[in-house]
PDB file of N, CA and C in Angstrom:
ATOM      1  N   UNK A   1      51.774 -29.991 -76.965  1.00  0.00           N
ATOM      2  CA  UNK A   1      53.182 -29.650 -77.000  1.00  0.00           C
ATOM      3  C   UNK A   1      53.378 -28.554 -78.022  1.00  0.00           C
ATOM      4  N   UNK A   2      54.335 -27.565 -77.772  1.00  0.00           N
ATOM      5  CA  UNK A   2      54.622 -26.504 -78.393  1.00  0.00           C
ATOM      6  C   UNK A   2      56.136 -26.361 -78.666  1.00  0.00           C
ATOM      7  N   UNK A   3      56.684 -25.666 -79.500  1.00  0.00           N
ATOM      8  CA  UNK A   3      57.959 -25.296 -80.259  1.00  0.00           C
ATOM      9  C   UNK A   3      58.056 -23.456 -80.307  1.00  0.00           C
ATOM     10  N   UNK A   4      58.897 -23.192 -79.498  1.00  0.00           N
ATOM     11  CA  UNK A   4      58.838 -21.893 -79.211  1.00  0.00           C
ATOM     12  C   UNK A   4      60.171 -21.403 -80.078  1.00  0.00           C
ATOM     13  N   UNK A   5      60.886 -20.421 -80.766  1.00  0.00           N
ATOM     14  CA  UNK A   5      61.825 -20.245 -81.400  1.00  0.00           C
ATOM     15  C   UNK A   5      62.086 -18.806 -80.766  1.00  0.00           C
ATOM     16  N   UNK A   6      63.349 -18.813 -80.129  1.00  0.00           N
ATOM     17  CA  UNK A   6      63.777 -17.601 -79.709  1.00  0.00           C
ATOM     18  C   UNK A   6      64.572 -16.636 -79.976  1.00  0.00           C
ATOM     19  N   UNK A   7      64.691 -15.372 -80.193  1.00  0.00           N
ATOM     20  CA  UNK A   7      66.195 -14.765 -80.378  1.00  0.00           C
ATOM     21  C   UNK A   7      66.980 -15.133 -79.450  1.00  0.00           C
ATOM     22  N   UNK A   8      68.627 -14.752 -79.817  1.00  0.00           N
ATOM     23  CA  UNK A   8      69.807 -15.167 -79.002  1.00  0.00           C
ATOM     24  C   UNK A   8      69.573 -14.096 -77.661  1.00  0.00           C
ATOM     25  N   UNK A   9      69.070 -13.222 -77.833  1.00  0.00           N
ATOM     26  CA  UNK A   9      68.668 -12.655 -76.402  1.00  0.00           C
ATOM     27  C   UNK A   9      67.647 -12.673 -75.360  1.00  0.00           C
ATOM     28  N   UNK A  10      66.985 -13.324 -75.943  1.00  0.00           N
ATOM     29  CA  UNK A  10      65.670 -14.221 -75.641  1.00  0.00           C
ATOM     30  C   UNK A  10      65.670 -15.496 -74.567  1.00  0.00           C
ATOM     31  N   UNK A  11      66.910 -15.865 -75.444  1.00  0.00           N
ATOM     32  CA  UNK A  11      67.587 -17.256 -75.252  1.00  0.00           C
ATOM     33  C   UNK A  11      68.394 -17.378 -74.092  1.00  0.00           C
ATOM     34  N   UNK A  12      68.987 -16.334 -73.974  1.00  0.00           N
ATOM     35  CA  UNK A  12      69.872 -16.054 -73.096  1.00  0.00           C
ATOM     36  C   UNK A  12      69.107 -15.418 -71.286  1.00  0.00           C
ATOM     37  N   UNK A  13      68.291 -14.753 -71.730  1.00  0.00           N
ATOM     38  CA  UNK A  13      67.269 -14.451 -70.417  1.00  0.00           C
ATOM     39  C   UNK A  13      66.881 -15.573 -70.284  1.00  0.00           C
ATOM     40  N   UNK A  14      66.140 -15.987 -70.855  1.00  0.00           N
ATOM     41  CA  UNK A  14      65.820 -17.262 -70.300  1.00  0.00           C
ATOM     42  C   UNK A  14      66.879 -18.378 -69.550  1.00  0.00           C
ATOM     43  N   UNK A  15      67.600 -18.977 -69.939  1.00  0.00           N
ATOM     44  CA  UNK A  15      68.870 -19.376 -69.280  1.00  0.00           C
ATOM     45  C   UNK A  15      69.421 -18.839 -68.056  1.00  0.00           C
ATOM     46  N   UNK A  16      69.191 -17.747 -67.880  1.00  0.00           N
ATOM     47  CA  UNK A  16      69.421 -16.908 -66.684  1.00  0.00           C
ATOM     48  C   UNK A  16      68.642 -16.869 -65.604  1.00  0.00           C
ATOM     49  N   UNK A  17      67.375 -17.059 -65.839  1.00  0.00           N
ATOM     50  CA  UNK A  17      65.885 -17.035 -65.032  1.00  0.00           C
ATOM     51  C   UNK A  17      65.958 -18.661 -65.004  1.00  0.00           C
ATOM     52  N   UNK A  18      66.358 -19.399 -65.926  1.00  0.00           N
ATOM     53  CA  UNK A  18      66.491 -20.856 -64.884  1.00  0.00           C
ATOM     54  C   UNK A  18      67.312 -21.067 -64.235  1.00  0.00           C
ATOM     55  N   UNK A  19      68.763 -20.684 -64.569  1.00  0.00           N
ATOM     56  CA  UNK A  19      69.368 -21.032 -63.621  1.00  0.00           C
ATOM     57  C   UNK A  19      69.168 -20.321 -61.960  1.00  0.00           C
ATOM     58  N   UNK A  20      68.556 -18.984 -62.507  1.00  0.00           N
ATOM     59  CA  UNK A  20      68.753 -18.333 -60.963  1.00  0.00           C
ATOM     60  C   UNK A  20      67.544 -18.595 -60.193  1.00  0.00           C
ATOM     61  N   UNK A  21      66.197 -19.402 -60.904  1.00  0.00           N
ATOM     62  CA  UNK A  21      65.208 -19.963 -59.949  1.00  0.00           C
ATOM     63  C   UNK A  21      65.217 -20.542 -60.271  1.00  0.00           C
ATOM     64  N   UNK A  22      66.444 -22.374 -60.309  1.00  0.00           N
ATOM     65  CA  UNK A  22      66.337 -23.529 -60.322  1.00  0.00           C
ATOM     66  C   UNK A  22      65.530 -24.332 -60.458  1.00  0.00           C
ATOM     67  N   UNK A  23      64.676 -23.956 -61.972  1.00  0.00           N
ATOM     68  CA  UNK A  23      64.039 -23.852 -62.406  1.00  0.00           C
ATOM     69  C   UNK A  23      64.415 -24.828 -63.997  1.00  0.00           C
ATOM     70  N   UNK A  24      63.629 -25.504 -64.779  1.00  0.00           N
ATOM     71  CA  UNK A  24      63.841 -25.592 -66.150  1.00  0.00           C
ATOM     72  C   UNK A  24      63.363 -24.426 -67.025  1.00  0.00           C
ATOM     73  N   UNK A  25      64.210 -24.614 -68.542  1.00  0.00           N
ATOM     74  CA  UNK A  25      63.653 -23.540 -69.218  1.00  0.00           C
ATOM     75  C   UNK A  25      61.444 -23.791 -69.590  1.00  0.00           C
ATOM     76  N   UNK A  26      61.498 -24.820 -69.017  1.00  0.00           N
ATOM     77  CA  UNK A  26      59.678 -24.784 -69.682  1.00  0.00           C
ATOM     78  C   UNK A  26      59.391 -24.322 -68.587  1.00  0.00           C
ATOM     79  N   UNK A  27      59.421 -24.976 -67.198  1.00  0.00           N
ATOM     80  CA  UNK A  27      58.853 -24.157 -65.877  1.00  0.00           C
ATOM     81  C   UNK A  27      59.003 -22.301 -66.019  1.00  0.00           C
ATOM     82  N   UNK A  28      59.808 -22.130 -66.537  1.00  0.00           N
ATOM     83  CA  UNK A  28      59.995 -20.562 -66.640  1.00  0.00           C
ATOM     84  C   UNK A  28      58.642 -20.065 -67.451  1.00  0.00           C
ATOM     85  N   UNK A  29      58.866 -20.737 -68.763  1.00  0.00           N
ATOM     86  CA  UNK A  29      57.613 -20.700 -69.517  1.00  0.00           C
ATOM     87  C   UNK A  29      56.891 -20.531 -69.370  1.00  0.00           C
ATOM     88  N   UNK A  30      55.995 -21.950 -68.398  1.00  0.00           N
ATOM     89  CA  UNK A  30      54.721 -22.050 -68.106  1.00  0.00           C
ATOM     90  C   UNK A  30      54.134 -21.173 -67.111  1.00  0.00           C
ATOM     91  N   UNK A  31      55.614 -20.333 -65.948  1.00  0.00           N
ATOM     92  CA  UNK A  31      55.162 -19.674 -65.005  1.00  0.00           C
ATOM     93  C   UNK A  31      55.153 -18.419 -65.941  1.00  0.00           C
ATOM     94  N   UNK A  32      55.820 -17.991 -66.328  1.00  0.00           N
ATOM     95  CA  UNK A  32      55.033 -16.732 -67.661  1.00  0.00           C
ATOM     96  C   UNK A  32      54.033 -16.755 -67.948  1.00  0.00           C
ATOM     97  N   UNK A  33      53.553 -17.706 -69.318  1.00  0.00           N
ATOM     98  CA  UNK A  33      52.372 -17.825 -69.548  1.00  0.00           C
ATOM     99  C   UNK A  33      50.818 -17.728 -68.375  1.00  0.00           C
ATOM    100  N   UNK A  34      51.029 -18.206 -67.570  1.00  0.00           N
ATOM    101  CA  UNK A  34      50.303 -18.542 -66.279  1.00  0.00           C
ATOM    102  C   UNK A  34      49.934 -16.876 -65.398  1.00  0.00           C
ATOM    103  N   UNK A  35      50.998 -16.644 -65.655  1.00  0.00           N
ATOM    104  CA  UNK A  35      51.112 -14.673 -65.389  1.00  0.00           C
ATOM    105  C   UNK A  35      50.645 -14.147 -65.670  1.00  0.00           C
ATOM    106  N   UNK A  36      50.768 -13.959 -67.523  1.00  0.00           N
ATOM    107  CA  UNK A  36      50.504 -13.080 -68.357  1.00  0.00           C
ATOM    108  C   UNK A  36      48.748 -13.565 -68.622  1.00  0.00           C
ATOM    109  N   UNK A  37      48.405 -14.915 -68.382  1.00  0.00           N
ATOM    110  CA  UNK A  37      46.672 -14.778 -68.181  1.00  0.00           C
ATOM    111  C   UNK A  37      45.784 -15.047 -67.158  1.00  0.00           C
ATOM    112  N   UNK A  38      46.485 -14.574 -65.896  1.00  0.00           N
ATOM    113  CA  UNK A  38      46.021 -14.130 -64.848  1.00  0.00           C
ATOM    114  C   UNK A  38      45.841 -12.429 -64.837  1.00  0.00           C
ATOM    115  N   UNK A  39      46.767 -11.905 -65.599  1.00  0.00           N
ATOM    116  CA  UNK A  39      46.612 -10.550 -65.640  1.00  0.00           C
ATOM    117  C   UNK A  39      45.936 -10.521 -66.925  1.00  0.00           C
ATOM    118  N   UNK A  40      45.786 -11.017 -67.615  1.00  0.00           N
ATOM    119  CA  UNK A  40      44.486 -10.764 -68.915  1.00  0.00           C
ATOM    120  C   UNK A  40      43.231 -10.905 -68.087  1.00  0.00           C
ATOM    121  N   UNK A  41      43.018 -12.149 -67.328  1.00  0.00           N
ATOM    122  CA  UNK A  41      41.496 -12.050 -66.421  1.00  0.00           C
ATOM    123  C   UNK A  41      41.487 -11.029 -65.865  1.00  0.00           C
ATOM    124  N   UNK A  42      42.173 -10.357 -64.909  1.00  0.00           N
ATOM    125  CA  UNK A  42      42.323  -9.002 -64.431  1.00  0.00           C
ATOM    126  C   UNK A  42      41.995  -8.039 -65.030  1.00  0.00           C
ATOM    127  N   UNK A  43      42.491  -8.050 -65.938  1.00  0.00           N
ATOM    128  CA  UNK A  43      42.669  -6.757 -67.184  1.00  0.00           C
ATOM    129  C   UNK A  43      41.226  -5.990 -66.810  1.00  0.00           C
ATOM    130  N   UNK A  44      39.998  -6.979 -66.980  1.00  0.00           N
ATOM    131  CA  UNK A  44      38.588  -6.024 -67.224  1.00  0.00           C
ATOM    132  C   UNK A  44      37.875  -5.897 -65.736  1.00  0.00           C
ATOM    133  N   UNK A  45      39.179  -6.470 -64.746  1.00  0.00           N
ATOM    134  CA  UNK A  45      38.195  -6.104 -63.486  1.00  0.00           C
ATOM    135  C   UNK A  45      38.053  -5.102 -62.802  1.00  0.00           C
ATOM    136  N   UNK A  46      37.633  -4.746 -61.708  1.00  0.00           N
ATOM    137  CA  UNK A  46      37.933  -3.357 -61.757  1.00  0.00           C
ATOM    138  C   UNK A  46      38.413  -3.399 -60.081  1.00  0.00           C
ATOM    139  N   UNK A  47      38.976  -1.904 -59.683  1.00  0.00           N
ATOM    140  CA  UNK A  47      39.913  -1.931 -58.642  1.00  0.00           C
ATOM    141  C   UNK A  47      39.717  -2.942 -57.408  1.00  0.00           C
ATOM    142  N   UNK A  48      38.204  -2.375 -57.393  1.00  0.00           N
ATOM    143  CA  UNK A  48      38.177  -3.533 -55.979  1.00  0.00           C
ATOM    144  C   UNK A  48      38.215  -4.852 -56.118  1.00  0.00           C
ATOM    145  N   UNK A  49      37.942  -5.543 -57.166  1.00  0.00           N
ATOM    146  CA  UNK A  49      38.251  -6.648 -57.516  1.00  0.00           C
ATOM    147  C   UNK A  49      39.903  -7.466 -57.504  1.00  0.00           C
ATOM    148  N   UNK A  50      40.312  -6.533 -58.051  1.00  0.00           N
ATOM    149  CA  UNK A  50      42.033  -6.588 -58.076  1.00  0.00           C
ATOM    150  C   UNK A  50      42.599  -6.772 -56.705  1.00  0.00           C
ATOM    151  N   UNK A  51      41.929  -5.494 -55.776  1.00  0.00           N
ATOM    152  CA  UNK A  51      42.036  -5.521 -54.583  1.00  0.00           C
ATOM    153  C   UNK A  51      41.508  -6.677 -53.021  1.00  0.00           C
ATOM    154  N   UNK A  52      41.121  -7.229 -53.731  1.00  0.00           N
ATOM    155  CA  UNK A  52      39.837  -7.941 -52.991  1.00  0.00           C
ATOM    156  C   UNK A  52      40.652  -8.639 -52.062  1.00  0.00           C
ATOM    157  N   UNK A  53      42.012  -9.403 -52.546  1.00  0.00           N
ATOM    158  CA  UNK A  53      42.464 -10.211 -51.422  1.00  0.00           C
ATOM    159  C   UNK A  53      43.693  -9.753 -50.171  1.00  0.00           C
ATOM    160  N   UNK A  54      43.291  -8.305 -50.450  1.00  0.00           N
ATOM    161  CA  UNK A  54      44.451  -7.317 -49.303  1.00  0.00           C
ATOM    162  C   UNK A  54      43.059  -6.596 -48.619  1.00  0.00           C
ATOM    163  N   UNK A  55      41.510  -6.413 -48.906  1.00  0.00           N
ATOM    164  CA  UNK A  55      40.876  -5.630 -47.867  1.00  0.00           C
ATOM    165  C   UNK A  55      40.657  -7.015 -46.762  1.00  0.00           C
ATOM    166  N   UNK A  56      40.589  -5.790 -45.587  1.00  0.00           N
ATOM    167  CA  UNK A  56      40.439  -6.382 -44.471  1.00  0.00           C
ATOM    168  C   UNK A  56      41.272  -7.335 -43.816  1.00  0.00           C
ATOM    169  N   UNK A  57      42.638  -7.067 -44.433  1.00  0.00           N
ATOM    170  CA  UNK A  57      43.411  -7.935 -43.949  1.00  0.00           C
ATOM    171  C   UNK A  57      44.448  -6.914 -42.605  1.00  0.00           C
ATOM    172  N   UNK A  58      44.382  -5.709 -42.694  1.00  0.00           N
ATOM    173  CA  UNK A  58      45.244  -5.039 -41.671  1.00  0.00           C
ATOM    174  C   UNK A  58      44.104  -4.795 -40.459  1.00  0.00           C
ATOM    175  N   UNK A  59      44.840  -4.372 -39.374  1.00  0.00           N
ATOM    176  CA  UNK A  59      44.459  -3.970 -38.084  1.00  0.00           C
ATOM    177  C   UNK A  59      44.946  -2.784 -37.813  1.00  0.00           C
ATOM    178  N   UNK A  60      43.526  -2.054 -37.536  1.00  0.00           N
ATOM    179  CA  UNK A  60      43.752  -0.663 -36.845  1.00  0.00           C
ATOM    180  C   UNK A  60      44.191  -0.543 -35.720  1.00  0.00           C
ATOM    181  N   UNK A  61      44.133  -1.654 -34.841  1.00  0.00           N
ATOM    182  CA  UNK A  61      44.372  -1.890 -33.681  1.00  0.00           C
ATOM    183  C   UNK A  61      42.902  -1.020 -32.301  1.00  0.00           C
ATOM    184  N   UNK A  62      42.248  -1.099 -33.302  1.00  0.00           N
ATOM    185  CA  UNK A  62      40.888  -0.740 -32.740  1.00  0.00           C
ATOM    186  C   UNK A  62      40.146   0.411 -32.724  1.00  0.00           C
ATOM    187  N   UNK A  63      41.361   1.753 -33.879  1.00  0.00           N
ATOM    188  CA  UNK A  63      41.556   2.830 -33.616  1.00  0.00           C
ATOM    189  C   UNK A  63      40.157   3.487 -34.480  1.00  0.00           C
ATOM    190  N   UNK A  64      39.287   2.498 -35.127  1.00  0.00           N
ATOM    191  CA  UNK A  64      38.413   2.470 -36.170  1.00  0.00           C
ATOM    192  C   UNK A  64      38.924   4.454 -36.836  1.00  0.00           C
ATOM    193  N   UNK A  65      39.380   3.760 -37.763  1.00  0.00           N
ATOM    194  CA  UNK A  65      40.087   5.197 -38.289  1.00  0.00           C
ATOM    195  C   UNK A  65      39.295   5.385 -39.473  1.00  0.00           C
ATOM    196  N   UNK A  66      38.224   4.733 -39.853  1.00  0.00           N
ATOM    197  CA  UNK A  66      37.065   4.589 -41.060  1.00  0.00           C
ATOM    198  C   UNK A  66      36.456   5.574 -40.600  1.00  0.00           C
ATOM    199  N   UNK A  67      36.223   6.206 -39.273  1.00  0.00           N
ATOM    200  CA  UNK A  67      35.326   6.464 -38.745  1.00  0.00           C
ATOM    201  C   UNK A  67      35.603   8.073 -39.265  1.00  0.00           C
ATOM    202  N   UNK A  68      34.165   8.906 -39.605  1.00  0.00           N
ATOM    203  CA  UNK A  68      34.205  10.364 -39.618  1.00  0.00           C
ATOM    204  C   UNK A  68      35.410  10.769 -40.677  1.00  0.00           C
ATOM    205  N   UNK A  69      35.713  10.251 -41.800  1.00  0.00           N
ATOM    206  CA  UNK A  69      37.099  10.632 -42.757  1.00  0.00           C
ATOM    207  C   UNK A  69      36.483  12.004 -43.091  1.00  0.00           C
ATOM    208  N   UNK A  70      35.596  12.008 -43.778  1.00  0.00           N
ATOM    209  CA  UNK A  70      35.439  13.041 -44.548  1.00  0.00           C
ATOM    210  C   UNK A  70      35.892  14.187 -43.802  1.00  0.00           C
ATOM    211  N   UNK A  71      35.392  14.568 -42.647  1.00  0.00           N
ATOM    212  CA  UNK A  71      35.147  15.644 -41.465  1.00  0.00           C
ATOM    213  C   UNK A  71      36.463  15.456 -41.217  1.00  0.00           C
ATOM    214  N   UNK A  72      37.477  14.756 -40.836  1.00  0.00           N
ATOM    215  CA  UNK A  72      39.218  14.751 -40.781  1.00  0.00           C
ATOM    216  C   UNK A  72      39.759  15.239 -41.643  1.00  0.00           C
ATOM    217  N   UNK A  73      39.019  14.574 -43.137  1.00  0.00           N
ATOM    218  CA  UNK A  73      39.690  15.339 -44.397  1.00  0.00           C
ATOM    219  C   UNK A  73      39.889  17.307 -44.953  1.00  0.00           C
ATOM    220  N   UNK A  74      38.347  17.123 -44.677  1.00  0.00           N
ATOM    221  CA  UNK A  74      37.921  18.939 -44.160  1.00  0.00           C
ATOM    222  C   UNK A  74      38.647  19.421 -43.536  1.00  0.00           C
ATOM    223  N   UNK A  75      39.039  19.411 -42.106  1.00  0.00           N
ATOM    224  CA  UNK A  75      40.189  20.015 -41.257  1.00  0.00           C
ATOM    225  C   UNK A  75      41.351  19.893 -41.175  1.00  0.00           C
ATOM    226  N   UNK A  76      41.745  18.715 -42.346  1.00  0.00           N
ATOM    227  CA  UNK A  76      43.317  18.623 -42.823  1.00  0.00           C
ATOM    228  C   UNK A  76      43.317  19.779 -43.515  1.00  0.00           C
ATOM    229  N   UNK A  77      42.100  19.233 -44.686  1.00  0.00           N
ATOM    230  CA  UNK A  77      42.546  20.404 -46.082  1.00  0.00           C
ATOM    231  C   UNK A  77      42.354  22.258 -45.818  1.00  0.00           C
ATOM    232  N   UNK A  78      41.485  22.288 -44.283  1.00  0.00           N
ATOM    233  CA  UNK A  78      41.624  23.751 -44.066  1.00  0.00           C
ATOM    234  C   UNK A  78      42.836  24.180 -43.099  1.00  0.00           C
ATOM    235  N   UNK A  79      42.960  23.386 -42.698  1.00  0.00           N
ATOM    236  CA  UNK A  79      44.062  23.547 -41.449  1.00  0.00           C
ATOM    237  C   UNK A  79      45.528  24.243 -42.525  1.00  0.00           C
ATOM    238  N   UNK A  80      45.582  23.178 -44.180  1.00  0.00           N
ATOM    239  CA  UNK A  80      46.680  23.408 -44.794  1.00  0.00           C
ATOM    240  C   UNK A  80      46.438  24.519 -45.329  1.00  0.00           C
ATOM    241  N   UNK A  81      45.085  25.119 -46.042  1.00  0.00           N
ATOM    242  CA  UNK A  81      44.545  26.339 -46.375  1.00  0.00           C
ATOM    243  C   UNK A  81      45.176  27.644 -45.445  1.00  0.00           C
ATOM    244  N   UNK A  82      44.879  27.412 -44.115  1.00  0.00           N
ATOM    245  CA  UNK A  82      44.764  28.150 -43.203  1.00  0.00           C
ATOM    246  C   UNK A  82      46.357  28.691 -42.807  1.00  0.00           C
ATOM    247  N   UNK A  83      47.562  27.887 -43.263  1.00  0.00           N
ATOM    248  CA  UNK A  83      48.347  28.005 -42.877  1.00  0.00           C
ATOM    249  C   UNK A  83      49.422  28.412 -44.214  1.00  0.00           C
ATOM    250  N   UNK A  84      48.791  28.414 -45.612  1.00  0.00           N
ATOM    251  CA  UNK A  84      49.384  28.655 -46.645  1.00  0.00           C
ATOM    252  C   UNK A  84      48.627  30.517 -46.483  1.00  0.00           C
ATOM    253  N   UNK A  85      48.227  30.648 -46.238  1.00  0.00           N
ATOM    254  CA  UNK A  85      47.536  31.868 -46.117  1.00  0.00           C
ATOM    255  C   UNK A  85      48.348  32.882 -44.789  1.00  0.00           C
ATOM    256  N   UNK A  86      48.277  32.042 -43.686  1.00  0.00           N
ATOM    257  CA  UNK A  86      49.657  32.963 -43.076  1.00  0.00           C
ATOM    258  C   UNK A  86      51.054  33.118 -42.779  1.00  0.00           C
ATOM    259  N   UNK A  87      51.664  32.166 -44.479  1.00  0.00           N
ATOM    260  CA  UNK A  87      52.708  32.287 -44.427  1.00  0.00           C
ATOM    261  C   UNK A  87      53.164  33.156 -45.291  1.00  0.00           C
TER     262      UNK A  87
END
């Protein structure tokens, strides 16, 4: 058990965040705390890790658009070359 001491504005957010997710003021707490060291584990991971539970979750719809980027990217970036040049 813990004793937390707040400013009056402190005090007052809080009160606000329980009432508006019907919520107690410790549930507010604990879902903070619970936050703030989930994103400390995070902190040293690195992108794909962070990312890990959104790959492979969309559909191309079969269009495999992975396919050949680089060579798409090339003829974007000359196509825009090509057209800053005859304007």
């Amino acid at each position: 058990m813990a004793t937390v001491r707040l400013d009056t504005a402190t005090e007052a957010t809080l009160k606000r965040l329980a009432a508006s997710r019907g919520q107690t003021k410790s549930d507010v707490i604990r879902d903070a705390i619970a936050q703030l060291a989930e994103e400390a584990s995070q902190a040293g991971a690195s992108a794909f890790d962070r990312l890990r539970p959104f790959v492979g979750v969309a559909d191309s719809g079969g269009r495999q658009l992975s396919r050949q980027t680089g060579r798409r990217l090339r003829e974007l970036l000359e196509k825009r070359r090509d057209a800053g040049r005859s304007g």
